[in-house]
Protein backbone atom coordinates (compact mmCIF):
# COMPACT_ATOMS: atom_id res chain seq x y z
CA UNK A 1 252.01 -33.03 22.71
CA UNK A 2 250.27 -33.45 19.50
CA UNK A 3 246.59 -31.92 18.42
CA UNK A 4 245.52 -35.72 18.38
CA UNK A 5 246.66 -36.65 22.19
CA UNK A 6 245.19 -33.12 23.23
CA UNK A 7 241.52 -34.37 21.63
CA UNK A 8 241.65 -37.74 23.47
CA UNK A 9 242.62 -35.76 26.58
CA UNK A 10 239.67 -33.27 26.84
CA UNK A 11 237.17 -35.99 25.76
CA UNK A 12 238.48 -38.15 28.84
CA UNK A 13 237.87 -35.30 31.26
CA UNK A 14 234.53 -34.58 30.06
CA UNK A 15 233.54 -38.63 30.49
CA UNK A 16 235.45 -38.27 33.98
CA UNK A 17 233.02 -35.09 34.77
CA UNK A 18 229.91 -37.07 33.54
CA UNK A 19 230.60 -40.05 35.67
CA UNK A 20 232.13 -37.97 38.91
CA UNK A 21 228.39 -36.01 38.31
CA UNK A 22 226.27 -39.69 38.14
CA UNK A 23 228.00 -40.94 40.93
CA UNK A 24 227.36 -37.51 43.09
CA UNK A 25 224.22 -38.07 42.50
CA UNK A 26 223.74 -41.52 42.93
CA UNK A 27 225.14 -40.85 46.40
CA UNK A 28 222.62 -38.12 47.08
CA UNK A 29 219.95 -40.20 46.38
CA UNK A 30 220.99 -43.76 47.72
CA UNK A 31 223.58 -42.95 50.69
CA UNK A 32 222.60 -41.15 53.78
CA UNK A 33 223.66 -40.42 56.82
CA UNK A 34 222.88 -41.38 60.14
CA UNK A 35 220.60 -38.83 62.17
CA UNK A 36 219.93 -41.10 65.46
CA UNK A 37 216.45 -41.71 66.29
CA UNK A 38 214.31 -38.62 66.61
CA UNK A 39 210.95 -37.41 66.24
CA UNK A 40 210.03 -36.68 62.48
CA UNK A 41 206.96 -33.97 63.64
CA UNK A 42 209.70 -31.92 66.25
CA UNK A 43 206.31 -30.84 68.18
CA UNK A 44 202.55 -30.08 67.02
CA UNK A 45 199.65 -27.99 68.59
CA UNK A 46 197.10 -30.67 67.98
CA UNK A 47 194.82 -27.44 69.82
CA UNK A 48 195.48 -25.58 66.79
CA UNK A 49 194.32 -28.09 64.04
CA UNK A 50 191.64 -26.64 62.29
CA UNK A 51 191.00 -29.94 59.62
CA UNK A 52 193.09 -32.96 58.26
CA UNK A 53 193.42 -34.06 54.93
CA UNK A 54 194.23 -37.33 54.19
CA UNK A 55 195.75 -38.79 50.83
CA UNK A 56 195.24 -37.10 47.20
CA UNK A 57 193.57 -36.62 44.01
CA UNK A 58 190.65 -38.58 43.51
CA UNK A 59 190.58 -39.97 47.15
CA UNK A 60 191.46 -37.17 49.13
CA UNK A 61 189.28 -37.01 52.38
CA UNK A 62 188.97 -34.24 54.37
CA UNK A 63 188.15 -33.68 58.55
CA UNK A 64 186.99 -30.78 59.53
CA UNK A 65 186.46 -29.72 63.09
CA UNK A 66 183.33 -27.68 64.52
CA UNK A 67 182.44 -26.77 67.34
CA UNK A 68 181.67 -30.30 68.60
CA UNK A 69 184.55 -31.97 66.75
CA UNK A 70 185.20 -33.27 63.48
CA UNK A 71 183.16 -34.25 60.96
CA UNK A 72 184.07 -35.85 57.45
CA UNK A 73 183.04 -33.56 54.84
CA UNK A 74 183.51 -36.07 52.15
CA UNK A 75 180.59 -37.97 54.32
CA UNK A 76 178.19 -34.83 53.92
CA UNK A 77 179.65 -33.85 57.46
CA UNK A 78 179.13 -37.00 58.90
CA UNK A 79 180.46 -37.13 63.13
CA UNK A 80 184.22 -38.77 62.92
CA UNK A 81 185.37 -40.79 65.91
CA UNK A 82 187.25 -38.94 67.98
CA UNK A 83 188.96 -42.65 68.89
CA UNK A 84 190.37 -42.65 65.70
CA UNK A 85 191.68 -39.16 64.99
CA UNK A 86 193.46 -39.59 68.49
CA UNK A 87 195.31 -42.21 66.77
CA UNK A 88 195.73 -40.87 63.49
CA UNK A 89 197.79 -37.78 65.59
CA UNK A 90 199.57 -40.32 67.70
CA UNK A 91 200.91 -41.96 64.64
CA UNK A 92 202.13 -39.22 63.00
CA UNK A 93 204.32 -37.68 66.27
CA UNK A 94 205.16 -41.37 66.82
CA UNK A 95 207.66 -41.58 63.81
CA UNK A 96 210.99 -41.97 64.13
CA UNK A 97 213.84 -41.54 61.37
CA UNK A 98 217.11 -43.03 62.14
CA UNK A 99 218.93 -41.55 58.71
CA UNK A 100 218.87 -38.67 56.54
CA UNK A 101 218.65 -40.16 52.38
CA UNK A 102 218.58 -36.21 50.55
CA UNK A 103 217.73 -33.00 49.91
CA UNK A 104 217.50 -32.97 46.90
CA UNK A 105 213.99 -32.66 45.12
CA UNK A 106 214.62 -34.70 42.13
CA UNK A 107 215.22 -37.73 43.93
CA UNK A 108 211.62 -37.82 45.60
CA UNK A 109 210.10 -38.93 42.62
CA UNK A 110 212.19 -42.38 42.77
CA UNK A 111 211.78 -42.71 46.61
CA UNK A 112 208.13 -42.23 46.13
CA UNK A 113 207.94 -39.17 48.63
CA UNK A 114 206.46 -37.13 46.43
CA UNK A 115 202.50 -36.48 46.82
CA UNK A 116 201.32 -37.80 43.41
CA UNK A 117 203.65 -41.11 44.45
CA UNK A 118 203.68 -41.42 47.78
CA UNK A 119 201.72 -44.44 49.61
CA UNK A 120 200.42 -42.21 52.58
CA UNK A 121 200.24 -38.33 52.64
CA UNK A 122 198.69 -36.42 55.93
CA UNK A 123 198.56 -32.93 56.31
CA UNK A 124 197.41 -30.58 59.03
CA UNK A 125 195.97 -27.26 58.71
CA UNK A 126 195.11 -24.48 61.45
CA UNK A 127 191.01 -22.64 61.31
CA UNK A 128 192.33 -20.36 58.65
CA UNK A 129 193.41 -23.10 56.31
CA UNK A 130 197.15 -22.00 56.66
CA UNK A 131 199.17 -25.64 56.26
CA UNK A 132 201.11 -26.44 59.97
CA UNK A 133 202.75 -29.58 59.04
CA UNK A 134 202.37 -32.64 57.35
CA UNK A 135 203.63 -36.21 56.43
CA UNK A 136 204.36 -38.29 53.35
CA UNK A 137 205.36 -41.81 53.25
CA UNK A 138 206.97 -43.55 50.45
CA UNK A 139 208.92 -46.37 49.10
CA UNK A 140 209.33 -49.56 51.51
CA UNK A 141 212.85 -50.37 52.65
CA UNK A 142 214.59 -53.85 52.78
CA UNK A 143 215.01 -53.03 56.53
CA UNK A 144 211.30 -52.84 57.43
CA UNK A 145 211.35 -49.06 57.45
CA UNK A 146 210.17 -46.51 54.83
CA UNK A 147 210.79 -43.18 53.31
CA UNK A 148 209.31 -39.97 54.50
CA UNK A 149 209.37 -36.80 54.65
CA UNK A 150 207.30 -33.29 56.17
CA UNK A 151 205.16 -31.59 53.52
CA UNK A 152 206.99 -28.38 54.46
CA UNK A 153 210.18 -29.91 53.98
CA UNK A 154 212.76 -31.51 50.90
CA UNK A 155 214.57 -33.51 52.97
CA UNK A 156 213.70 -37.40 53.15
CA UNK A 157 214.87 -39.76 55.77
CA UNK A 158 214.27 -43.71 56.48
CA UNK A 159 211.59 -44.35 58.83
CA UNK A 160 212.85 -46.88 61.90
CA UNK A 161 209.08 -48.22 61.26
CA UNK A 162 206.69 -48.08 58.30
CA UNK A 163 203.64 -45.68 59.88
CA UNK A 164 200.48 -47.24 59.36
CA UNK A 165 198.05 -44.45 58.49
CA UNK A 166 194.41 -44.25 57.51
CA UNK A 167 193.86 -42.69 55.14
CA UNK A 168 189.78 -43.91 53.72
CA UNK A 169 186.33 -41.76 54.44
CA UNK A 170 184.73 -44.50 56.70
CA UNK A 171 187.98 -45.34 58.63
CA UNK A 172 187.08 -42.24 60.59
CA UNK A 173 183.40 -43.58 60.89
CA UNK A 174 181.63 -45.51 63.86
CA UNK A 175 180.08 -47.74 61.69
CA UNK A 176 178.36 -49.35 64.87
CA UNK A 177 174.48 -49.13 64.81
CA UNK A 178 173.31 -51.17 67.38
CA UNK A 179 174.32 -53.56 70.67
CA UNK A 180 171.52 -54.80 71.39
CA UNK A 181 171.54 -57.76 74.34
CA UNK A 182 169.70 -60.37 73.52
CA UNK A 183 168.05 -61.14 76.70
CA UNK A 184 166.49 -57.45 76.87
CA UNK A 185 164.59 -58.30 73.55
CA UNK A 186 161.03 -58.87 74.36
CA UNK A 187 159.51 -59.39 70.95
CA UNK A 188 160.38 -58.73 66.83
CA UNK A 189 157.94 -57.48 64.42
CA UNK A 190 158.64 -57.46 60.34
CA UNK A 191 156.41 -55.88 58.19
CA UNK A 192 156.49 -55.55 54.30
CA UNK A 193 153.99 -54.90 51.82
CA UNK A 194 153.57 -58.79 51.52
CA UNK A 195 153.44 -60.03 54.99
CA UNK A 196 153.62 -59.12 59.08
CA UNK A 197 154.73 -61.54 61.55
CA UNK A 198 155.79 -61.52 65.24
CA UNK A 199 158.34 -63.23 67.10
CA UNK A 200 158.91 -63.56 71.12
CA UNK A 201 160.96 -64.18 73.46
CA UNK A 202 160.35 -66.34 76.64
CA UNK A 203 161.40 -66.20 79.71
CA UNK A 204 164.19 -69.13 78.91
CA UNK A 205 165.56 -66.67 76.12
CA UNK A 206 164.19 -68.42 73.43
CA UNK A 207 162.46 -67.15 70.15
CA UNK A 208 159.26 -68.21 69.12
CA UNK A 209 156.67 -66.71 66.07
CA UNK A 210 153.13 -66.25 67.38
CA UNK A 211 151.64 -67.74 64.33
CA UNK A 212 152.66 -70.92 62.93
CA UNK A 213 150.61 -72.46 60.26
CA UNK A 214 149.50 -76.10 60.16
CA UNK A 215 151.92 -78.73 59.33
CA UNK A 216 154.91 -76.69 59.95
CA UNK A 217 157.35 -75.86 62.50
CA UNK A 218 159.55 -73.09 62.97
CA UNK A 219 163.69 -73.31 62.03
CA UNK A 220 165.41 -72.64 65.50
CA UNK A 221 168.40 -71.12 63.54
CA UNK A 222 166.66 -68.78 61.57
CA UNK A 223 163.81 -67.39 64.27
CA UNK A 224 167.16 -67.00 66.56
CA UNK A 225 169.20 -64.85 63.79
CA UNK A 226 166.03 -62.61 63.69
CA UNK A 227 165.64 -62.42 67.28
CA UNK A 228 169.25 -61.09 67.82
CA UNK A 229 170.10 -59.16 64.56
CA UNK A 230 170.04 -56.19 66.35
CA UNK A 231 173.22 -57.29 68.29
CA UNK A 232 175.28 -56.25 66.46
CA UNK A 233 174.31 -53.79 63.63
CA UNK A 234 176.98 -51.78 61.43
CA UNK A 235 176.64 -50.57 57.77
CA UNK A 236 179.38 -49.66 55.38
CA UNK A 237 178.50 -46.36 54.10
CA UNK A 238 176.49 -43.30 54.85
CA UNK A 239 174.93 -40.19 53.19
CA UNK A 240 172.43 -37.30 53.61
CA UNK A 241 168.69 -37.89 52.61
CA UNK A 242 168.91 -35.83 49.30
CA UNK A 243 167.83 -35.97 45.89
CA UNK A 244 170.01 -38.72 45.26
CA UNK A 245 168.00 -40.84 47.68
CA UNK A 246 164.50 -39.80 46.85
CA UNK A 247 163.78 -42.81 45.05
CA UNK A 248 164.65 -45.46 47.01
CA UNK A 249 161.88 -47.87 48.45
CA UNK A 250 162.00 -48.44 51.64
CA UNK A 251 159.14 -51.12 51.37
CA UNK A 252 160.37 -53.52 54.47
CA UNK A 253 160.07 -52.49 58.47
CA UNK A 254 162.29 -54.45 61.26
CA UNK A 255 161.00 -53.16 65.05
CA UNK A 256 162.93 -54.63 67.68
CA UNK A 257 160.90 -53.87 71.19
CA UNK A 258 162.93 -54.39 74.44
CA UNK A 259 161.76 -55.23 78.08
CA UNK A 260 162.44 -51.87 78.97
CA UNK A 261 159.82 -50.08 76.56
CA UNK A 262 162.52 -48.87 73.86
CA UNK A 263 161.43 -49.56 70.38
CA UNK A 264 164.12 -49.52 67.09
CA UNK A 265 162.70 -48.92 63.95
CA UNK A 266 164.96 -49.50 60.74
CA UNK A 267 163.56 -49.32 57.15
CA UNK A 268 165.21 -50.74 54.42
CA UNK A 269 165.04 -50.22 50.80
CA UNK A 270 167.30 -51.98 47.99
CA UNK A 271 168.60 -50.30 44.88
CA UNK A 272 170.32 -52.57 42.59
CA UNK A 273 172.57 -54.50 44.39
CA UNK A 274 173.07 -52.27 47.35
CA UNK A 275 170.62 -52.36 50.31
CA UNK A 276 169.75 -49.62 52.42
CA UNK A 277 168.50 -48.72 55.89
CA UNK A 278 167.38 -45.75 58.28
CA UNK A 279 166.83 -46.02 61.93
CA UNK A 280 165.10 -44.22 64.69
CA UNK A 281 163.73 -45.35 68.17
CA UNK A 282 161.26 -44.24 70.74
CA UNK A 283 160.09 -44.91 73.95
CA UNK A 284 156.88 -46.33 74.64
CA UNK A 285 156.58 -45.58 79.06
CA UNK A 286 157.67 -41.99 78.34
CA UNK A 287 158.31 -40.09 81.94
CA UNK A 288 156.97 -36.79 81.74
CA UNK A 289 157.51 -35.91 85.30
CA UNK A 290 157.89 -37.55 88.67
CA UNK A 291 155.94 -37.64 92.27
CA UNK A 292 157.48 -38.15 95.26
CA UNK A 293 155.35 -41.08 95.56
CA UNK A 294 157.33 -42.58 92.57
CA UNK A 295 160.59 -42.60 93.99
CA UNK A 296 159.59 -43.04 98.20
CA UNK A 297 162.08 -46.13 98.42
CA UNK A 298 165.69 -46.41 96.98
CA UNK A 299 164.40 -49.46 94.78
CA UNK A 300 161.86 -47.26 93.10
CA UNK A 301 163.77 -44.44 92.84
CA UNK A 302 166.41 -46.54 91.01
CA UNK A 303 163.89 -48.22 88.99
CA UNK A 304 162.86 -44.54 87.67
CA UNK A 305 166.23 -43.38 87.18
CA UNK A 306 166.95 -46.40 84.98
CA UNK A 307 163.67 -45.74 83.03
CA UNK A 308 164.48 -42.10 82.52
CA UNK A 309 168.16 -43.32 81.12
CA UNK A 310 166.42 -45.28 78.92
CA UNK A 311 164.20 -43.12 77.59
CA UNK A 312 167.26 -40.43 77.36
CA UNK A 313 169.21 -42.85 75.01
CA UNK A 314 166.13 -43.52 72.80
CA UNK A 315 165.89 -40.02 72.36
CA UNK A 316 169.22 -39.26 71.59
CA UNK A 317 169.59 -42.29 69.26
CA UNK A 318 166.80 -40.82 67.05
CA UNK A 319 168.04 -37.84 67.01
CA UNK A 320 171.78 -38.66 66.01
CA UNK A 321 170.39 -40.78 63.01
CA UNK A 322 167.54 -38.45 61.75
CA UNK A 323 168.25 -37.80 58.39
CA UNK A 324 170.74 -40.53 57.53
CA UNK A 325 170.99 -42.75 54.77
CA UNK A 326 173.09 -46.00 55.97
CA UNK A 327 174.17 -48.60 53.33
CA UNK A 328 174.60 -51.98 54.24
CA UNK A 329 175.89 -55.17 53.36
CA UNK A 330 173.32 -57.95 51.94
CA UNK A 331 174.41 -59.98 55.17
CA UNK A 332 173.15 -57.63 57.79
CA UNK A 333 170.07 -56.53 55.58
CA UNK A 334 168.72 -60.35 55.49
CA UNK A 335 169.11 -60.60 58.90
CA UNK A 336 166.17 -57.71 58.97
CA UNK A 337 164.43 -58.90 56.14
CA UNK A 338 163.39 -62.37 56.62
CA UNK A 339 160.51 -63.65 55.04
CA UNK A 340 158.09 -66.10 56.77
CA UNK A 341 158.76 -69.10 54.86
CA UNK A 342 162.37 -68.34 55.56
CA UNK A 343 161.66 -68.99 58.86
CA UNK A 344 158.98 -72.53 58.57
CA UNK A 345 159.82 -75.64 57.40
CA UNK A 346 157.26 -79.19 56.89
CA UNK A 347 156.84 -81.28 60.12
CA UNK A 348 158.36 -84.61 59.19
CA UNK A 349 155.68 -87.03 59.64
CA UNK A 350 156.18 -89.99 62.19
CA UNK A 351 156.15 -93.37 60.83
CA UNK A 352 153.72 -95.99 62.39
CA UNK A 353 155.62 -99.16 64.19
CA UNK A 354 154.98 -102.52 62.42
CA UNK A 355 152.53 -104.74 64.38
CA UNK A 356 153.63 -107.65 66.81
CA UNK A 357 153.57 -110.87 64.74
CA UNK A 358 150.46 -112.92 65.78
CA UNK A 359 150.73 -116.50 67.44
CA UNK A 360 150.93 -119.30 65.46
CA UNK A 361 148.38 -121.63 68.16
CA UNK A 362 145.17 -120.54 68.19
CA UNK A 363 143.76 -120.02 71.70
CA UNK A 364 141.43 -122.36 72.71
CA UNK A 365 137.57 -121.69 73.20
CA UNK A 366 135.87 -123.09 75.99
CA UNK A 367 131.69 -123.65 76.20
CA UNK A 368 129.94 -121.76 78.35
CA UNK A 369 129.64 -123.01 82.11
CA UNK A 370 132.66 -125.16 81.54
CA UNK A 371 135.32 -125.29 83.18
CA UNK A 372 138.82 -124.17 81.78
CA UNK A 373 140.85 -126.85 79.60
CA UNK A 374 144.53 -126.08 79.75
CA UNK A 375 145.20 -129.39 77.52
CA UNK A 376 143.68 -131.34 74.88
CA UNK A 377 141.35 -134.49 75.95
CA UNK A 378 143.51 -136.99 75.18
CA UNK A 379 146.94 -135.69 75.80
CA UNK A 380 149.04 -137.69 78.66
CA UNK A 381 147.62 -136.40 82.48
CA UNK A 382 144.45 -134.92 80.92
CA UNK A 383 142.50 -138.51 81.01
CA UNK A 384 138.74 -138.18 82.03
CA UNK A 385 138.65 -139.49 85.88
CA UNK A 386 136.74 -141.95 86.80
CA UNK A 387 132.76 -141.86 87.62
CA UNK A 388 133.09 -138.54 86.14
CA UNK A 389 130.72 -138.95 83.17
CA UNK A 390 129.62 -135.24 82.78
């Protein structure tokens, strides 16, 4: 065999290695094998979670638990809902692979299973900040699934479902204020530096302002929207009273007062574009203590158990918001901030009917001490008798 044929004979092996390499590879990354359907999280001690991060980088959010539960510390410690942390863990022990991609690190990158790629990343740490477990979820599938794999772990597997995880601050927020029923709303007061005006309610349910000024009425709509905005009251974002906040105006007052004696209080201020609010409430027939006078019949010991519930919850919703900063959209502000000509509009005035067209035969005048004619003189029938010659 010649030098030449020798040459051409090591160079082929060496493109044979390449491509037998590539295709090794490419079969790493893109064929995998099938695991059966089982549990991605084999087992967690959700009693041992100490706090929860959620995504990465700039937006990484973090839960910690105290010793009443978890707060978001991104939030300035803010309460999370225990609702949705319940089904933050559910998700994450609720994912299924059904096949194994790799193992091998340098394909994560392309899957998107890698934390600085990944669409979804959720880890788990114990009260000592060691890392338990976590989850990352990457590239989409054709099949509906998705890539993932454990934080602790290289190898990445197809998801039978795509987990839908939350991963934002306020997801993990009750952004509910207030539920207020609109037939326990006895009446509305607004105040501002400008104006103060009242509205009631009647015993039909419907709104009305005490003071209307002359020539106008009041717009049903807009005394109604007033009326009820406590119904339902959320805001978007929330923060500590700080620096930060020390120069917001909070020029505008909204006091709801139910039936019941509870009284909501929300001030608002607007900075730029962005409108905020904070809350308290207090009870106006405060129980200090109770005779047994009070309560000698079931019906008034009922009616003082339901008055010292209410006065409970007013408490507790002052406390719970003391010291809150809540930002809100524009909508649910306006609702609070109405002004009074927002709520009047001109009283249309009537238009007079047009006047019956007179008769065209003028009525005829008879002398005094005569008797009626119905006729003139001379017309057929009507001739004088005779020998009457009055």
């Amino acid at each position: 065999m010649s030098n030449r044929q020798l040459s051409i004979l090591g160079l082929l092996a060496v493109v044979f290695l390449g491509l037998a390499i590539a295709q090794s590879r490419f079969n790493s990354a893109h064929q995998g094998s099938a695991v059966g359907a089982v549990k991605l999280i084999q087992g967690l001690a959700t009693g041992q979670i100490g706090s929860i991060e959620l995504g990465q980088g700039e937006n990484l959010v973090t839960l910690k638990k105290n010793s009443e539960g978890f707060v978001v510390a991104n939030r300035d410690n803010y309460p999370a809902q225990t609702q949705t942390i319940n089904e933050l863990l559910i998700s994450c022990l609720d994912i299924e692979v059904i096949e194994k991609v790799t193992s091998n690190p340098e394909n994560h990158a392309e899957l998107e299973v890698t934390e600085e790629t990944a669409g979804s990343v959720v880890k788990f740490f114990d009260k000592d900040g060691k890392l338990i477990t976590g989850v990352i979820v990457g590239k989409s599938t054709d099949r509906g699934g998705a890539h993932v794999r454990l934080v602790t772990s290289d190898d990445v597997y197809v998801a039978k479902q795509t987990p839908r995880l939350r991963t934002a601050a306020t997801d993990y927020i009750d952004k509910k204020l207030t539920e207020v029923v609109k037939d326990n709303v006895e009446k509305v007061t607004v105040k501002s530096a400008a104006e103060t005006y009242t509205v009631m309610m009647d015993g039909a349910g419907k709104a009305f302002l005490t003071k209307i000024p002359a020539g106008k009425k009041q717009k049903e709509a807009e005394v109604d929207q007033l009326a009820t905005a406590l119904s339902s009251m959320s805001f978007t974002d929330v923060q500590k009273e700080s620096d930060k906040t020390r120069d917001f105006k909070f020029e505008t007052s909204y006091l709801c007062q139910l039936k019941n004696s509870t009284i909501y209080k929300f001030d608002l201020a607007q900075d730029g574009d962005k409108h905020y609010l904070k809350c308290t409430a207090d009870f106006l027939d405060k129980v200090e203590s109770v005779s047994k006078d009070e309560i000698a019949t079931d019906q008034a010991m009922k009616a003082k158990e339901k008055q010292i519930l209410a006065q409970q919850a007013a408490l507790e919703f002052a406390d719970r918001h003391q010291g809150w900063i809540y930002e809100v959209s524009s909508w649910e502000a306006g609702k609070l901030t109405k002004k009074l000509d927002d709520l009047l509009e001109d009283i249309e005035e009537e238009k007079a009917e047009p006047a019956p067209a007179s008769s065209t035969v003028p009525p005829i005048v008879t002398e005094p001490n005569s008797p009626a004619v119905n006729a003139a003189p001379n017309a057929p029938g009507n001739s004088p008798k005779p020998g009457n010659t009055e």
